[in-house]
Protein backbone atom coordinates (compact mmCIF):
# COMPACT_ATOMS: atom_id res chain seq x y z
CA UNK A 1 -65.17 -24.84 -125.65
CA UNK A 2 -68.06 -25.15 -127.43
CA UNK A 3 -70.84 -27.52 -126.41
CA UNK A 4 -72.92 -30.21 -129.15
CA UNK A 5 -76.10 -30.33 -128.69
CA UNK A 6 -77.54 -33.69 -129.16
CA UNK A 7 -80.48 -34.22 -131.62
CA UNK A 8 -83.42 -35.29 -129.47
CA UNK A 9 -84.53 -34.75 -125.32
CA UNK A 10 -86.88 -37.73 -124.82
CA UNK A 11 -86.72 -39.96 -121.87
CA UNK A 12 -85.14 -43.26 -122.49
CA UNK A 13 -87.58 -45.09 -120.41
CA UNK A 14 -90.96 -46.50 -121.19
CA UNK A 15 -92.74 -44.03 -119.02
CA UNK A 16 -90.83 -41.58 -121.02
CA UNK A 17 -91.95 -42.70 -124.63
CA UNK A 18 -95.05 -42.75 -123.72
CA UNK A 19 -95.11 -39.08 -122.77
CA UNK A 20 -93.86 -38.63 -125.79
CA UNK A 21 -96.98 -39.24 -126.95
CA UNK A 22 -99.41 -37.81 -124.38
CA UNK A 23 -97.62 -34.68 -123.28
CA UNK A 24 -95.36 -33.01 -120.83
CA UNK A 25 -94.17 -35.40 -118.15
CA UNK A 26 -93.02 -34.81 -114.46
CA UNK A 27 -95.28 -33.42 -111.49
CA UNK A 28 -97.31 -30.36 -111.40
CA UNK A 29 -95.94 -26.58 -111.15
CA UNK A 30 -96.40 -26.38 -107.21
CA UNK A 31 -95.33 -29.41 -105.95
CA UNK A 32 -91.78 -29.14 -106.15
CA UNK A 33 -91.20 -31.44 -109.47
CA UNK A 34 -90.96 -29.04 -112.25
CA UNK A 35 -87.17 -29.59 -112.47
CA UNK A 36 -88.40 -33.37 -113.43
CA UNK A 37 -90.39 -32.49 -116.60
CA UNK A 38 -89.31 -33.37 -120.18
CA UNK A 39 -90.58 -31.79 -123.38
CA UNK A 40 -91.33 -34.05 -125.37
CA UNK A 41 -90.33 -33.67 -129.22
CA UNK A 42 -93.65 -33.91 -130.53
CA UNK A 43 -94.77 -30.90 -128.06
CA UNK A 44 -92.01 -29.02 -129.94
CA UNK A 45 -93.09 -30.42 -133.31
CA UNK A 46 -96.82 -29.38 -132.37
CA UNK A 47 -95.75 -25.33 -131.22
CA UNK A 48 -94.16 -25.07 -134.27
CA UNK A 49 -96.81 -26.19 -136.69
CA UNK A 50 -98.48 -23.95 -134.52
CA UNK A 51 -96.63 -20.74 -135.24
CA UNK A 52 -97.91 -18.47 -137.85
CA UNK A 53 -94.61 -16.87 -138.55
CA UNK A 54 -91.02 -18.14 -139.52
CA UNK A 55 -89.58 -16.09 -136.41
CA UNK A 56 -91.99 -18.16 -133.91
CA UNK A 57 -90.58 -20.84 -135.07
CA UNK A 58 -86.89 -20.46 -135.06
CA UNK A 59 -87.36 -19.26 -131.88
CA UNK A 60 -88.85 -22.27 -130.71
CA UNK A 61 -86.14 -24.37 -132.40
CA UNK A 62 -83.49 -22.31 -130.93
CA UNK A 63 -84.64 -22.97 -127.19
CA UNK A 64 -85.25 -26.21 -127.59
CA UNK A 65 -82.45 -27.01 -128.80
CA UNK A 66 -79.89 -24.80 -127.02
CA UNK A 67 -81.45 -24.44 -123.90
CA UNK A 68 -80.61 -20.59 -123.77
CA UNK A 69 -81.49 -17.99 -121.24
CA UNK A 70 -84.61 -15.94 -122.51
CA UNK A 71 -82.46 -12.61 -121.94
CA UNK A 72 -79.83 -14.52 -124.62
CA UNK A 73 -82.20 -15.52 -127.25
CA UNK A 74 -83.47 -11.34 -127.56
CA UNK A 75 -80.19 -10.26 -127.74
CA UNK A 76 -78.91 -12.31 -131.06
CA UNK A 77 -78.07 -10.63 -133.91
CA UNK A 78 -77.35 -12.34 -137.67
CA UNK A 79 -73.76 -11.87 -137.12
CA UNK A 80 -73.62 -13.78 -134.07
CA UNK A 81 -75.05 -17.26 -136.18
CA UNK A 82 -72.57 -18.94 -138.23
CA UNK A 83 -73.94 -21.18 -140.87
CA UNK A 84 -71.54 -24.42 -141.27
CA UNK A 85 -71.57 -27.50 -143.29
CA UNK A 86 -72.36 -29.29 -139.97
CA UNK A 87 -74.38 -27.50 -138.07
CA UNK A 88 -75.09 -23.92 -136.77
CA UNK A 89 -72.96 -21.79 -134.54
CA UNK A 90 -74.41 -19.69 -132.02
CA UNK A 91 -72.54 -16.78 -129.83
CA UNK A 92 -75.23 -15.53 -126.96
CA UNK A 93 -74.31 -13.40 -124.29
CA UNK A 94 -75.84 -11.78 -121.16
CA UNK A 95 -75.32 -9.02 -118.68
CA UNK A 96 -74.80 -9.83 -115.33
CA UNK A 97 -75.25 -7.58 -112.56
CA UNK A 98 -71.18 -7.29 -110.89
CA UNK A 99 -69.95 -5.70 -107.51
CA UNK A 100 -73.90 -4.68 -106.82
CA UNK A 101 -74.03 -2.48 -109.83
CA UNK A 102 -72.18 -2.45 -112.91
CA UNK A 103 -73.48 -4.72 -115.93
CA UNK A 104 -70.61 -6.87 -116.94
CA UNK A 105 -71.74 -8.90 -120.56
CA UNK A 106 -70.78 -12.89 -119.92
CA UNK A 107 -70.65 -14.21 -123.70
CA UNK A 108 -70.46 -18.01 -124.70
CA UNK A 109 -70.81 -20.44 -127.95
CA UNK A 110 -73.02 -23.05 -128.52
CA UNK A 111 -73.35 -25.48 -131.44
CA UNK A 112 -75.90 -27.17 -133.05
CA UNK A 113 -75.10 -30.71 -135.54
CA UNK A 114 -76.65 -30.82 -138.91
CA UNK A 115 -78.58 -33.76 -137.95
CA UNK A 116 -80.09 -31.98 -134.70
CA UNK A 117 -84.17 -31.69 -135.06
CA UNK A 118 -85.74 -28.25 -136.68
CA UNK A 119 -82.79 -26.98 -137.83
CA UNK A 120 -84.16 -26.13 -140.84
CA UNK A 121 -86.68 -23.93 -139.74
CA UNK A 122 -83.64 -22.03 -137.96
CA UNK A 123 -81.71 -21.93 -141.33
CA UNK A 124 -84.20 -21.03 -143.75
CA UNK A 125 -85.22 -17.77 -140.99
CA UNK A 126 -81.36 -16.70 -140.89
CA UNK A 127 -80.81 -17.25 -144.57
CA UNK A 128 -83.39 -14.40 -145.25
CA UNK A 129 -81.52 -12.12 -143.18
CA UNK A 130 -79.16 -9.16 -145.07
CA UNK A 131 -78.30 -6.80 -142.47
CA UNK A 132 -75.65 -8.76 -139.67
CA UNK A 133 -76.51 -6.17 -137.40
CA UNK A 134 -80.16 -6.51 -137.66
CA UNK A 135 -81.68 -8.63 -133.96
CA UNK A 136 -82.86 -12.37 -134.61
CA UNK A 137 -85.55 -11.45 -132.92
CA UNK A 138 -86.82 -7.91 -133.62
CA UNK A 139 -90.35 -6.62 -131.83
CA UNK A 140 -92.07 -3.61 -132.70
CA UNK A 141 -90.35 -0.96 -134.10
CA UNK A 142 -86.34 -1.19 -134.22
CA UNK A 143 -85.81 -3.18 -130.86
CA UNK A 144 -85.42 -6.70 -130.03
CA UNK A 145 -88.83 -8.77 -128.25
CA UNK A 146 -89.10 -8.65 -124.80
CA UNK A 147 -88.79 -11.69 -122.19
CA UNK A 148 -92.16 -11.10 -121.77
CA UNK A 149 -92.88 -11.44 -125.06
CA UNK A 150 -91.12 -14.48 -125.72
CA UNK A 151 -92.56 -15.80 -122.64
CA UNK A 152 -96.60 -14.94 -123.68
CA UNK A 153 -94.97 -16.51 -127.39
CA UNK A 154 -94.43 -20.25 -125.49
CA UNK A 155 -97.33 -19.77 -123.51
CA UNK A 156 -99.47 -19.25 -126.79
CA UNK A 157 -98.01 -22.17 -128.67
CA UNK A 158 -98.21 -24.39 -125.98
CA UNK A 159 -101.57 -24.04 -124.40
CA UNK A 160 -99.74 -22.58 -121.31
CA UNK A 161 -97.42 -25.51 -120.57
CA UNK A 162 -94.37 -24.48 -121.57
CA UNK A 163 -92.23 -21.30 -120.51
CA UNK A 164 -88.77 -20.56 -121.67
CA UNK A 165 -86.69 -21.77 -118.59
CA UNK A 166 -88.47 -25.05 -119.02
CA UNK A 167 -86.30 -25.29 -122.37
CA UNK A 168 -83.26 -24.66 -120.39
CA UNK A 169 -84.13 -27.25 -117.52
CA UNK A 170 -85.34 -29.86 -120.36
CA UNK A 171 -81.50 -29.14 -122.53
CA UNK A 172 -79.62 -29.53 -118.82
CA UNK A 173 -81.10 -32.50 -117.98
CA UNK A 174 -80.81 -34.31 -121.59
CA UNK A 175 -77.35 -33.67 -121.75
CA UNK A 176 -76.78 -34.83 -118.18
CA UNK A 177 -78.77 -38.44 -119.16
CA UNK A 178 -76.27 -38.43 -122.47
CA UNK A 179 -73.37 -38.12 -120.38
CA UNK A 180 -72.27 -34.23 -120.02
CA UNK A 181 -69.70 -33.66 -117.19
CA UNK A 182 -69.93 -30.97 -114.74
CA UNK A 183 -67.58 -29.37 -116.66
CA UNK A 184 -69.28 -29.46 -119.98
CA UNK A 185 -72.19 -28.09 -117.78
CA UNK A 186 -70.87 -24.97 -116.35
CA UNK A 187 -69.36 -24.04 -120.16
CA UNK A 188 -72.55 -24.99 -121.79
CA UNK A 189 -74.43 -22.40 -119.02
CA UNK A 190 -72.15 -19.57 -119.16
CA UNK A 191 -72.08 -20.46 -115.08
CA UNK A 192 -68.73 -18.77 -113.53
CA UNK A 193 -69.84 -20.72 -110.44
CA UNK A 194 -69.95 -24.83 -110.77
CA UNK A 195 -72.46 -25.02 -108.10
CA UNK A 196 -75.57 -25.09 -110.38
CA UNK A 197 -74.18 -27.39 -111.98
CA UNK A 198 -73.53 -29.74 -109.13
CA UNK A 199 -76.76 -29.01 -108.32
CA UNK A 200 -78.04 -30.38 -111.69
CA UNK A 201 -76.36 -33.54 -111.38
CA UNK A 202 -77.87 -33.88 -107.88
CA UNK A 203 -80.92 -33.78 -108.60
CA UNK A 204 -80.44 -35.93 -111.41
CA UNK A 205 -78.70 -38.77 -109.25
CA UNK A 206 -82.21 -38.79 -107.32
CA UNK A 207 -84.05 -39.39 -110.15
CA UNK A 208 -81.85 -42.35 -111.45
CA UNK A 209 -82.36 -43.71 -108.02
CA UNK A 210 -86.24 -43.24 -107.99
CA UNK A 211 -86.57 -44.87 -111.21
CA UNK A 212 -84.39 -47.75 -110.38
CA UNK A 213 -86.74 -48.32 -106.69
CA UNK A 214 -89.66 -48.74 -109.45
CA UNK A 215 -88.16 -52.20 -111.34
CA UNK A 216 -89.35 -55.40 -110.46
């Protein structure tokens, strides 16, 4: 199954839009409410003006707006991006650690619509690729970038307020609020275990409920 990804991942509240505007919103890093915190689009619109390469800011535009792990995003190579009249396909894949010690890869497909935000700076990055083996993402010398490096590469263009799981937790949550099943979840994650997702939706209940204590 392969999993849209919906064009934008702004609240749909007033406190929301006007984050949108001022910055990230949800609590601080060490009180618990990081899971709460949007990105706004403008925040994404700002890191890659930001970028002073067309790599920096596909990757960007790829987390944002697949939500991938950071150990997916080094590991893409051209031939894993299909260019299509609607949209861009995208296989990733990861290893997981199995039975304590082997590395077993876990591979799944995500999709991104035509209309979706910063796509182009993702197409016109691919488009100047000629070798399908060649990484997406390549570092120094012939390997991919590191975590680490894509992680100090967030941090950079976002004056420290942005890592790359935050991109994940942002994607989860916007396509809970737009309706994704638990299903839809655990496909979209690559999870072979629902509870995350339950987990997810939880959390996401509570916040419905704490929003809905504010109205008067």
């Amino acid at each position: 199954m392969v999993i849209n990804v919906p064009e934008t991942s702004i609240m749909a509240n007033k406190a929301g839009q006007k984050q949108e505007d001022t910055g990230l919103s949800g609590g601080g890093w060490g009180d618990g409410q990081a899971e709460k915190k949007r990105i706004p689009k403008i925040k994404v619109s700002e890191m890659i003006e930001k970028a002073d390469s067309p790599r920096n800011k596909a990757l960007v535009a790829i987390l944002y707006l697949t939500g991938c792990r950071n150990n997916e995003l080094v590991t893409i190579r051209r031939k894993d991006i299909d260019l299509l009249e609607n949209g861009v396909r995208i296989r990733v894949k990861y290893s997981k650690k199995k039975d304590g010690s082997k590395l077993k890869d876990k591979k799944h497909e995500l999709f991104v619509g035509e209309n979706a935000p910063f796509l182009d700076h993702i197409l016109e990055y691919v488009r100047g690729f000629e070798d399908p083996d060649e990484h997406l993402f390549s570092g120094y010398g012939e390997g991919h970038l590191s975590r680490r490096q894509v992680r100090n590469i967030t941090s950079d263009l976002s004056n420290g307020e942005v890592h790359p799981h935050l991109f994940r937790k942002n994607r989860i949550n916007d396509l809970i609020g737009k309706g994704a099943s638990e299903f839809q979840l655990v496909i979209f994650e690559g999870w072979s275990d629902p509870r995350p997702a339950k987990d997810y939706m939880k959390r996401s209940s509570k916040n419905i409920e704490e929003l809905g204590r504010r109205l008067d």
